[in-house]
N, C-alpha and C. Protein backbone atom coordinates (compact mmCIF):
# COMPACT_ATOMS: atom_id res chain seq x y z
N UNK A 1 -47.71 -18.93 18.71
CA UNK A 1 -47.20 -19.70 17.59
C UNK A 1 -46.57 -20.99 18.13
N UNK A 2 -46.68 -22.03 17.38
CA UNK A 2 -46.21 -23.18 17.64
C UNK A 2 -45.43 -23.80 16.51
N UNK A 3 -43.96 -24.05 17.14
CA UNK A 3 -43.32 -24.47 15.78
C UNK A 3 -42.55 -25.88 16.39
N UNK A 4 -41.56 -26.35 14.93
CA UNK A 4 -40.88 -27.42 15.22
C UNK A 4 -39.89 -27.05 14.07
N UNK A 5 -38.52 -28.03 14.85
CA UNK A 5 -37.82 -27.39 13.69
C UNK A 5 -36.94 -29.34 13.11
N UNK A 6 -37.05 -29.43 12.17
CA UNK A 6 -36.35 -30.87 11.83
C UNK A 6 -35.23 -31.26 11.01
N UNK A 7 -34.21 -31.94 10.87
CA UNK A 7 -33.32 -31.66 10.59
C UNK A 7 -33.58 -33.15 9.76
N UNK A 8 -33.74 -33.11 8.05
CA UNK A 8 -33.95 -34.45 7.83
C UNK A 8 -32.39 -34.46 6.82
N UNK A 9 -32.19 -36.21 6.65
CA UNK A 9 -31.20 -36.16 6.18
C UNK A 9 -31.16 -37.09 4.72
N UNK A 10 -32.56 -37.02 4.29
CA UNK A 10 -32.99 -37.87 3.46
C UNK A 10 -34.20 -37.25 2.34
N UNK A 11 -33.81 -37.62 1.02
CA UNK A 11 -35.87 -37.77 0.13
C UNK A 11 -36.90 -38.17 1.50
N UNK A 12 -36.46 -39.72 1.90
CA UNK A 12 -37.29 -40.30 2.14
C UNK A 12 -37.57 -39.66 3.48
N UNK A 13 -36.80 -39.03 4.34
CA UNK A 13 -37.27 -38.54 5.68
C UNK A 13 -38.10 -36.82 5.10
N UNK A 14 -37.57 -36.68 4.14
CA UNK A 14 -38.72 -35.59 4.11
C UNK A 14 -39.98 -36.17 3.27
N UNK A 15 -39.74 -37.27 2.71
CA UNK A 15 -41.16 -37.72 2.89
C UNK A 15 -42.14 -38.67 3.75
N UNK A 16 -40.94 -39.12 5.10
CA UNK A 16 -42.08 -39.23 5.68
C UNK A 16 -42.73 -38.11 6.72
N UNK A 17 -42.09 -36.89 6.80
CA UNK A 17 -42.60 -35.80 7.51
C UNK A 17 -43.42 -35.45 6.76
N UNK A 18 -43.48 -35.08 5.42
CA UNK A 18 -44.78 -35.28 4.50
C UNK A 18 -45.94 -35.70 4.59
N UNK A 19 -46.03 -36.86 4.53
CA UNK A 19 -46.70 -37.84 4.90
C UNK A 19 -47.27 -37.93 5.91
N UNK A 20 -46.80 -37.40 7.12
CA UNK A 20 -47.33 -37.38 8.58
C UNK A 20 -48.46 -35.77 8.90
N UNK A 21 -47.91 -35.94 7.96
CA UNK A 21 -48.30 -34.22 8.02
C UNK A 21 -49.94 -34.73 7.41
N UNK A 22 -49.54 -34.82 5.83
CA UNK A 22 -50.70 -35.13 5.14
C UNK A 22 -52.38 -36.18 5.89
N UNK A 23 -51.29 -36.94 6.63
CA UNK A 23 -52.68 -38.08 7.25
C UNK A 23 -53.35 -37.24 8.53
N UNK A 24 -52.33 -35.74 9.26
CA UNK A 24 -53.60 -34.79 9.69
C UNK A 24 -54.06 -33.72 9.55
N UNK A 25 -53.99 -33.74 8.06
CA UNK A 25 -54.64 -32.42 7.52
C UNK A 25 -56.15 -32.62 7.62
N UNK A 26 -56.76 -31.38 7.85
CA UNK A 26 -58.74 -31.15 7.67
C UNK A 26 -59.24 -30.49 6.80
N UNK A 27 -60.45 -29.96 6.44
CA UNK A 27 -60.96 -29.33 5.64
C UNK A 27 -60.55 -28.13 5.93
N UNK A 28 -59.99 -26.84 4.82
CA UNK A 28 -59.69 -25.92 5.14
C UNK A 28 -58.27 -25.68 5.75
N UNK A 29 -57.12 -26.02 5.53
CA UNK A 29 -55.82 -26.62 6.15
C UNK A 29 -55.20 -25.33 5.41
N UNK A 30 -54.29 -24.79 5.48
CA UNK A 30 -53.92 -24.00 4.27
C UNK A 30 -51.55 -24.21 5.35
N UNK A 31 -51.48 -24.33 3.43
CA UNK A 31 -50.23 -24.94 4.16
C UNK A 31 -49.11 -23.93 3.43
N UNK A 32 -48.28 -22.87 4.06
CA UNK A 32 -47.01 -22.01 2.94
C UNK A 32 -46.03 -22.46 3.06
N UNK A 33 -45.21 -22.68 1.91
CA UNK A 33 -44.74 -23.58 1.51
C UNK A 33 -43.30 -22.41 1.37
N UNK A 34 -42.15 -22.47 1.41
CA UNK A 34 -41.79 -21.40 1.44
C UNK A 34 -40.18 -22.23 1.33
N UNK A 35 -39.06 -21.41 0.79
CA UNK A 35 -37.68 -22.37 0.13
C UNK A 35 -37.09 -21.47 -0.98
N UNK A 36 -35.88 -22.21 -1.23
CA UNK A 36 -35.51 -21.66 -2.58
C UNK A 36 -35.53 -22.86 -3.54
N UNK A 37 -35.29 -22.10 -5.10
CA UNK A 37 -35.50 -22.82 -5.99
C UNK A 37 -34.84 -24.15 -5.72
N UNK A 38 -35.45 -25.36 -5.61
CA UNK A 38 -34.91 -26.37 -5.57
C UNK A 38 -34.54 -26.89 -4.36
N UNK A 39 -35.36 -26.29 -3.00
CA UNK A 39 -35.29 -26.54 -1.44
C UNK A 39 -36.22 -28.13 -1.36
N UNK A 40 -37.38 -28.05 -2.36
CA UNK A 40 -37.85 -29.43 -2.14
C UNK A 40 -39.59 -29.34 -1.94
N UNK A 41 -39.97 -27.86 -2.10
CA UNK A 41 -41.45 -27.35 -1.86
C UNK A 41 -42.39 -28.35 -2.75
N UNK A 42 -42.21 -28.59 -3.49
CA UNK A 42 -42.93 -29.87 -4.63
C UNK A 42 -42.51 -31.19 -4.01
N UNK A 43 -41.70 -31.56 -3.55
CA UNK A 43 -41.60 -32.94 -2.91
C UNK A 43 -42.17 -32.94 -1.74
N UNK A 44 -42.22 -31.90 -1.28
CA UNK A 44 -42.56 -32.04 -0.12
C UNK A 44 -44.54 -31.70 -0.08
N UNK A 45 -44.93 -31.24 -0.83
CA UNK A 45 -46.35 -30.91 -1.34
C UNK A 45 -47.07 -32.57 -2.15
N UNK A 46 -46.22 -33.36 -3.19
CA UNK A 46 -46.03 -34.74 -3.05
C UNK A 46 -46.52 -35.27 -2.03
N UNK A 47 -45.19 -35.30 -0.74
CA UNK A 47 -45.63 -36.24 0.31
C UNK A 47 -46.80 -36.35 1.06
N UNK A 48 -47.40 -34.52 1.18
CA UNK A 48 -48.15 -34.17 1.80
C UNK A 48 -49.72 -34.99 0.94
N UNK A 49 -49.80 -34.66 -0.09
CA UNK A 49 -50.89 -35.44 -1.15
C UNK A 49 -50.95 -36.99 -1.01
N UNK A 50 -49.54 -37.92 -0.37
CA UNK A 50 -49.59 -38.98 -0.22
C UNK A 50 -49.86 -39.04 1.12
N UNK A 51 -50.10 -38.38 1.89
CA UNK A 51 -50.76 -38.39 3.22
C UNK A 51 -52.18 -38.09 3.26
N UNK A 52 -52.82 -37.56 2.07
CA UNK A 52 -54.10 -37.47 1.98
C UNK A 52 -54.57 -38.12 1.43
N UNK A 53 -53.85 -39.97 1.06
CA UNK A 53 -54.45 -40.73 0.10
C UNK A 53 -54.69 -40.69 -1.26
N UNK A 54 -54.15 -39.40 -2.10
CA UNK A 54 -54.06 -39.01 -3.43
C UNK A 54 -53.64 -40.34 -4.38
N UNK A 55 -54.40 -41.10 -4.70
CA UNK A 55 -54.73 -42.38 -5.58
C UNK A 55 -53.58 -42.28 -6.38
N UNK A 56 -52.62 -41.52 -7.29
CA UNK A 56 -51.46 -41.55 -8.09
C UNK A 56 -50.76 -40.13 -7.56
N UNK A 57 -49.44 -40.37 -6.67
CA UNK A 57 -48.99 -39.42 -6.06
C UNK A 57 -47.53 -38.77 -7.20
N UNK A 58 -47.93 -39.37 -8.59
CA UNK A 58 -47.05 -38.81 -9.61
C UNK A 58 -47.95 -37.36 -10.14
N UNK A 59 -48.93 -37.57 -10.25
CA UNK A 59 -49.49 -36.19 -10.45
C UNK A 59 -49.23 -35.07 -10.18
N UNK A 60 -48.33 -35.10 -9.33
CA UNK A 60 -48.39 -34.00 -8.25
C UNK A 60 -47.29 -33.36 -8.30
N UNK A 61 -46.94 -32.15 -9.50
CA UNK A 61 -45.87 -31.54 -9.86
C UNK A 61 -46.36 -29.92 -9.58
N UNK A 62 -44.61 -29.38 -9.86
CA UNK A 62 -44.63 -27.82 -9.94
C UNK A 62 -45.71 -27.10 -10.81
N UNK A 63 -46.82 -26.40 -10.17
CA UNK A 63 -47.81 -25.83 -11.02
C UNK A 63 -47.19 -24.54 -11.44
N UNK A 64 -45.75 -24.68 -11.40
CA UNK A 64 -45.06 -22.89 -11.57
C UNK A 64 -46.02 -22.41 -12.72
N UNK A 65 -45.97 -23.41 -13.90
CA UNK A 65 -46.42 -22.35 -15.35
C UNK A 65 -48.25 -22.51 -15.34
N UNK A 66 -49.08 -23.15 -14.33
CA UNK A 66 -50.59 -23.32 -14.62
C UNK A 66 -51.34 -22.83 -13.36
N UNK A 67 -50.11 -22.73 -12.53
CA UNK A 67 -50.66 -21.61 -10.80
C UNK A 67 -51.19 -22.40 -10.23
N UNK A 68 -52.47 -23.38 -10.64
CA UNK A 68 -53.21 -24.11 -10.18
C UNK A 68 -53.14 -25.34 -10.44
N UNK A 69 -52.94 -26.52 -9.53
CA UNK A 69 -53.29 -27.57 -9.79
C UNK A 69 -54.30 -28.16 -9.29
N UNK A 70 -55.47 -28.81 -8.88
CA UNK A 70 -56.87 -29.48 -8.43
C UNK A 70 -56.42 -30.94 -8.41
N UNK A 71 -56.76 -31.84 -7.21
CA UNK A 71 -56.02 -33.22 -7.25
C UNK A 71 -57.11 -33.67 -6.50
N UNK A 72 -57.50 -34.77 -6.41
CA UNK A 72 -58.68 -35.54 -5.64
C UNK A 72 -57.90 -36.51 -4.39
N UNK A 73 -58.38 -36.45 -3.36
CA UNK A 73 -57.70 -37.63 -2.59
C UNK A 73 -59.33 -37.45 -0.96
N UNK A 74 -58.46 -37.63 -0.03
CA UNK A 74 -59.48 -37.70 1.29
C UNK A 74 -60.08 -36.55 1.48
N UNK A 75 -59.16 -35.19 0.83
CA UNK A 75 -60.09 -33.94 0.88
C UNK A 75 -59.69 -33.45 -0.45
N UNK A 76 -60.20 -32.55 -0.99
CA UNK A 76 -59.34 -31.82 -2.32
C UNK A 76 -58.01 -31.13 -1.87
N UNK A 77 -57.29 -31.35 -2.97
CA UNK A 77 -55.68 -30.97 -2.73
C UNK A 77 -55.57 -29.42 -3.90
N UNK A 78 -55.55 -28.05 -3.04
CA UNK A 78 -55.70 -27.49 -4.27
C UNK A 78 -53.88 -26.80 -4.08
N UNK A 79 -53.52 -27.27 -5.34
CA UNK A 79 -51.46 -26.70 -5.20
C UNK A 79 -51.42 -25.45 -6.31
N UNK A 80 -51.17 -24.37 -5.33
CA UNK A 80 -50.96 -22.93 -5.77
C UNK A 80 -49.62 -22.90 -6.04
N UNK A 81 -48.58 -22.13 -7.17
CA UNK A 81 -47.52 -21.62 -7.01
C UNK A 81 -47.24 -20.02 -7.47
N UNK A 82 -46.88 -19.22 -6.61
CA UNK A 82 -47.06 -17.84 -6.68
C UNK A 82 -45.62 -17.17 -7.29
N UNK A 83 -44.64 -18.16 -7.94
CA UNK A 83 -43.17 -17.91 -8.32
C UNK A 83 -43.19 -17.15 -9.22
N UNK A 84 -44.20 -17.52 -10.33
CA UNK A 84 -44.07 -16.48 -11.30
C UNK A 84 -45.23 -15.23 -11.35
N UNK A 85 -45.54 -15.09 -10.25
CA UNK A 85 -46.95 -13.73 -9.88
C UNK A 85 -45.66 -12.56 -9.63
N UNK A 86 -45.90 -11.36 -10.01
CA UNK A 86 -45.33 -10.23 -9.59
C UNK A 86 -46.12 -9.19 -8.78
N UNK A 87 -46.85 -9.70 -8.45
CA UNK A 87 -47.68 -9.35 -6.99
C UNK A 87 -49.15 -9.97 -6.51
N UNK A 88 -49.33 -9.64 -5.67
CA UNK A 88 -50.39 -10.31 -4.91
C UNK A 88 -51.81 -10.27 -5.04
N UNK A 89 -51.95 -9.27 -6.18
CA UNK A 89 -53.09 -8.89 -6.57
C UNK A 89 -53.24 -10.30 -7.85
N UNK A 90 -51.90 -10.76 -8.50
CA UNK A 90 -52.57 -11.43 -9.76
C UNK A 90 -52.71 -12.74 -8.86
N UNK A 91 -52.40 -12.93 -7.71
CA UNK A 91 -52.99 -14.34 -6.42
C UNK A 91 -54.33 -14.22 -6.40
N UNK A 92 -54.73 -13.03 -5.93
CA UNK A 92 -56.37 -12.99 -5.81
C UNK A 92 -57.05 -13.43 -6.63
N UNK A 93 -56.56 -12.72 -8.25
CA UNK A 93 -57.14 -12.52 -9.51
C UNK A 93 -57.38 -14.02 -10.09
N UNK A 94 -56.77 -15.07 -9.29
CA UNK A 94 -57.05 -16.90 -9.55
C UNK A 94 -58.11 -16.79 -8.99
N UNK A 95 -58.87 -15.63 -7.77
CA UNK A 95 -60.50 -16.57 -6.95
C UNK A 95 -59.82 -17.66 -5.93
N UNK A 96 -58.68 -17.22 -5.59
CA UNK A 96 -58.46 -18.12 -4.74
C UNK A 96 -58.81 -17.86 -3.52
N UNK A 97 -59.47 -17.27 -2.67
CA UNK A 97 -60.49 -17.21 -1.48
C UNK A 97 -61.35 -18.23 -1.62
N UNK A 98 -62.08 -18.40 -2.77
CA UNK A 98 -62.79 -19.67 -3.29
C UNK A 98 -62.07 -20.84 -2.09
N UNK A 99 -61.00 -20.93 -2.89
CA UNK A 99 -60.55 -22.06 -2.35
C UNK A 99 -59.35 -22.18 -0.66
N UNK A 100 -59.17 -20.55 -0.50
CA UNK A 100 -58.62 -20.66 1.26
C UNK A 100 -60.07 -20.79 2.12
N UNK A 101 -61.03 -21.00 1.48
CA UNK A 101 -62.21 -20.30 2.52
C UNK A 101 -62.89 -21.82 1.61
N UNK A 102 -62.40 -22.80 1.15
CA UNK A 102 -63.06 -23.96 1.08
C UNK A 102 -62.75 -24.73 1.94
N UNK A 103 -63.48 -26.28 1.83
CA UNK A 103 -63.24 -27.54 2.41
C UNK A 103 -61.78 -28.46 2.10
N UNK A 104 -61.13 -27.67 1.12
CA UNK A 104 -60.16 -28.47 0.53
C UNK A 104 -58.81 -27.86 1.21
N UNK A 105 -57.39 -28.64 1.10
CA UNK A 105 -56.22 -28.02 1.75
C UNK A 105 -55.81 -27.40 0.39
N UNK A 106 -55.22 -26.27 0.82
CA UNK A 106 -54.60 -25.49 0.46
C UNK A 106 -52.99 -26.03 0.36
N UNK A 107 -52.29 -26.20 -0.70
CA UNK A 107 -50.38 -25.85 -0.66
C UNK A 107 -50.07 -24.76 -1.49
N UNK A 108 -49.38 -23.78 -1.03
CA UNK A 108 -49.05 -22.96 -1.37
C UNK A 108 -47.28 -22.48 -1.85
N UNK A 109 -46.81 -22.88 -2.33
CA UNK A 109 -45.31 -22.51 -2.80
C UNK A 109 -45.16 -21.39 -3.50
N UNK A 110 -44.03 -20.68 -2.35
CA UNK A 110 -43.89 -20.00 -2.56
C UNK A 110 -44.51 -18.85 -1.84
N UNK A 111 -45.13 -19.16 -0.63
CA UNK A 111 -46.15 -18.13 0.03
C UNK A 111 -45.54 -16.95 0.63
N UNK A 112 -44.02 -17.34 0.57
CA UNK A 112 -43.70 -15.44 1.17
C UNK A 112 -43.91 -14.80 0.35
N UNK A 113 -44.18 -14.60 -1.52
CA UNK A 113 -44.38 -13.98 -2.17
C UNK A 113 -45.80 -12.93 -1.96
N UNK A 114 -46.75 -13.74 -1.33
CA UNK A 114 -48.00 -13.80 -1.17
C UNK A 114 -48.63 -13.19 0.44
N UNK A 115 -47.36 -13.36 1.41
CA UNK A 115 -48.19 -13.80 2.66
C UNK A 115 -49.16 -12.88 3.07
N UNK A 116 -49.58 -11.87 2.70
CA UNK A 116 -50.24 -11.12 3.35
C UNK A 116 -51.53 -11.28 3.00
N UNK A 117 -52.38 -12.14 1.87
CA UNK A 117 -53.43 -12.57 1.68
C UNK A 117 -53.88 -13.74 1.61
N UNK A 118 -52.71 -14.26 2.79
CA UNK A 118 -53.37 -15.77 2.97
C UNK A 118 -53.52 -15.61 4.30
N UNK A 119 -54.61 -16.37 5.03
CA UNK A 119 -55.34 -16.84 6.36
C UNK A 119 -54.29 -16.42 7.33
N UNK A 120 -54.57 -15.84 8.37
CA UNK A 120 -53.66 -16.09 9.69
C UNK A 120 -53.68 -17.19 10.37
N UNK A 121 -54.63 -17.71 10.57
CA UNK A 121 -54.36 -19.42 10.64
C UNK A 121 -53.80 -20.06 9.30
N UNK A 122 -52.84 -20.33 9.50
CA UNK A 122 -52.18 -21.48 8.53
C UNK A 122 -51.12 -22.23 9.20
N UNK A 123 -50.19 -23.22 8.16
CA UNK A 123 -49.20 -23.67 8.56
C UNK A 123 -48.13 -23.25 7.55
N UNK A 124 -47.09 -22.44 8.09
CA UNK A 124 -45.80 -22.13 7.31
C UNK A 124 -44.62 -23.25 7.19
N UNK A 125 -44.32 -23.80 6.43
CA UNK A 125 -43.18 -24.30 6.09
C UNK A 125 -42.10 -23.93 5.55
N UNK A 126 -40.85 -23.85 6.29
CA UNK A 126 -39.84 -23.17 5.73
C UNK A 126 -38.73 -24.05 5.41
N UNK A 127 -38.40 -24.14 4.26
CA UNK A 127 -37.11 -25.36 3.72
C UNK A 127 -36.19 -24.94 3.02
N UNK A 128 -35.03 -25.36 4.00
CA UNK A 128 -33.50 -24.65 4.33
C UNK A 128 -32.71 -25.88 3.61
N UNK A 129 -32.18 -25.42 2.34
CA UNK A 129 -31.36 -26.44 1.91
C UNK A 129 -29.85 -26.38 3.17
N UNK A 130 -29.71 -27.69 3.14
CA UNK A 130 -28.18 -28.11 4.08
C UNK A 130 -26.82 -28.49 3.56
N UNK A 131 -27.14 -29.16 2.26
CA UNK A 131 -26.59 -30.25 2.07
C UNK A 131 -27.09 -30.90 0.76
N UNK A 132 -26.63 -31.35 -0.24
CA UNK A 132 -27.78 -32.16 -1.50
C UNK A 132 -28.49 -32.91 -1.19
N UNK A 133 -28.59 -33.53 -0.01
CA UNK A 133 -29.56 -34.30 -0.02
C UNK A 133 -30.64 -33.92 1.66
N UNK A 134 -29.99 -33.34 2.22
CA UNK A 134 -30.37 -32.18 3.38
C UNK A 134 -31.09 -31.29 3.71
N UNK A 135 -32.01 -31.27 5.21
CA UNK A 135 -33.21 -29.79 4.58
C UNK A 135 -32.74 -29.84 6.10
N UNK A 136 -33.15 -28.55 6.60
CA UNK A 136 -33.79 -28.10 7.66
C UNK A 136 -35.10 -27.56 7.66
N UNK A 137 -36.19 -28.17 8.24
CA UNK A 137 -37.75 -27.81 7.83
C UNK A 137 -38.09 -27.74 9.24
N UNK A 138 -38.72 -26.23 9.49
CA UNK A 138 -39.21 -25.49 10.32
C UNK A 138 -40.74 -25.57 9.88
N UNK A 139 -41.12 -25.74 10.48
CA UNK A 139 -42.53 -25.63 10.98
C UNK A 139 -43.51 -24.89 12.03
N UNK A 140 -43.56 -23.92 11.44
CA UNK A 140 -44.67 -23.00 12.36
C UNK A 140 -46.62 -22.51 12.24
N UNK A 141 -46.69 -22.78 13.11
CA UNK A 141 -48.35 -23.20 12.92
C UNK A 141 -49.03 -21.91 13.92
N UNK A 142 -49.56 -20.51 12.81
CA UNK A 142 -50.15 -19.52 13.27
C UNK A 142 -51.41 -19.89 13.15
N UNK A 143 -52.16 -20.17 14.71
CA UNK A 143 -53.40 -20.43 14.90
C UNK A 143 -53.64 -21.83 15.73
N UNK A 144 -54.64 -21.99 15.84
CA UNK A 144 -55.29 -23.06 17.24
C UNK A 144 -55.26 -24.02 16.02
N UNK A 145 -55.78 -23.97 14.93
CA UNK A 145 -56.15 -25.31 14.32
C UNK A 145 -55.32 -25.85 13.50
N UNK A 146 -53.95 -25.06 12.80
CA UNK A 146 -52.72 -25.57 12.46
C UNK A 146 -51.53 -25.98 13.23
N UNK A 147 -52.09 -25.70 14.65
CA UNK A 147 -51.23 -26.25 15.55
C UNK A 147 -51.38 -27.60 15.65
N UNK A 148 -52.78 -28.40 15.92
CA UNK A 148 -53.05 -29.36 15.47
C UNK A 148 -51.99 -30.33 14.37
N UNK A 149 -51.31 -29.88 13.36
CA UNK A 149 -50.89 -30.61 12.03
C UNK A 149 -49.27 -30.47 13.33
N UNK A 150 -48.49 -30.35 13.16
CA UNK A 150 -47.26 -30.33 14.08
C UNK A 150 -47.07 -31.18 14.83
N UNK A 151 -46.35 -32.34 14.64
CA UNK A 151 -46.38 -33.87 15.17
C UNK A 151 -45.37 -32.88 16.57
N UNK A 152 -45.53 -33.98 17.56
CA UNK A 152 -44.88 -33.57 18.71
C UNK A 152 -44.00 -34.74 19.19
C-alpha cells in the first residue's frame, strides 16, 4: 500500500489536491471517498471532475437521493453515493460493475459503507474534519495502478 497523508488548511487547498489528482486519473480509476457528513467528499469529488476537464464543474453535486450521477469530461465521471443504501447488495443492484469494470472513473462516497464490493485496486480517500475550514486527507492507493494517482 502506498499512502500520503495531507494536512490542508483551505476550500482551495483541497481543491487543488483535487485537481491534481483529477489531471492523473485513467480509464478505470475507481476512487472511495470516505468522511463524515460534511468532511468535504462532494468538494472534493468537484475538484477531482475539474481535474478531468468536466466543461461546468457546478454539476457536480451530492448524488445522496439519485445514487448515480454520469458527467462527461476527458473520461466519464461516474459519482456513486452509498449513504442512503442499507447494504451492499442494493450497490450491486445499480449494475455498478458495469461501471467499476468500465473505461470511466469511478467516485464513490461513502465507500466504507460498501468496501467489500469495490476493486482491490482502488484509491481510498479518507477526510478527517480538523477545523471549519480544515481536513486531514489520507490517501491510500491499494494496487500498482492507483499508486500511480498519489502525487509525491
Amino acid at each position: 500500500m502506498h499512502s500520503l497523508v495531507v494536512d490542508v488548511q483551505s476550500h482551495a487547498e483541497t481543491e487543488a489536491l483535487g485537481q491534481a489528482l483529477g489531471r492523473r486519473m485513467f480509464p478505470g480509476a475507481v476512487i472511495a471517498l470516505i468522511g463524515t457528513l460534511g468532511a468535504g467528499k462532494t468538494q472534493l469529488a468537484r475538484a477531482i471532475a475539474v481535474g478531468l476537464d468536466i466543461p461546468n464543474p457546478a454539476v457536480v453535486t451530492s448524488p445522496t437521493f439519485v445514487l448515480i450521477q454520469e458527467y462527461d469530461a476527458r473520461l466519464p465521471i461516474y459519482h456513486f453515493d452509498a449513504y442512503r443504501l442499507q447494504n451492499e447488495r442494493q450497490f450491486v443492484e445499480l449494475g455498478v460493475y458495469e461501471y467499476l469494470e468500465g473505461e470511466g472513473v469511478c467516485l464513490v462516497e461513502w465507500a466504507d459503507k460498501i468496501s467489500s464490493v469495490l476493486p482491490d485496486d482502488r484509491l481510498e480517500i479518507h477526510i478527517a474534519v480538523t477545523g471549519e475550514l480544515t481536513r486531514r486527507i489520507e490517501l491510500a492507493a491499494f494496487g500498482p495502478r492507483h499508486a500511480a494517482l498519489i502525487p509525491v
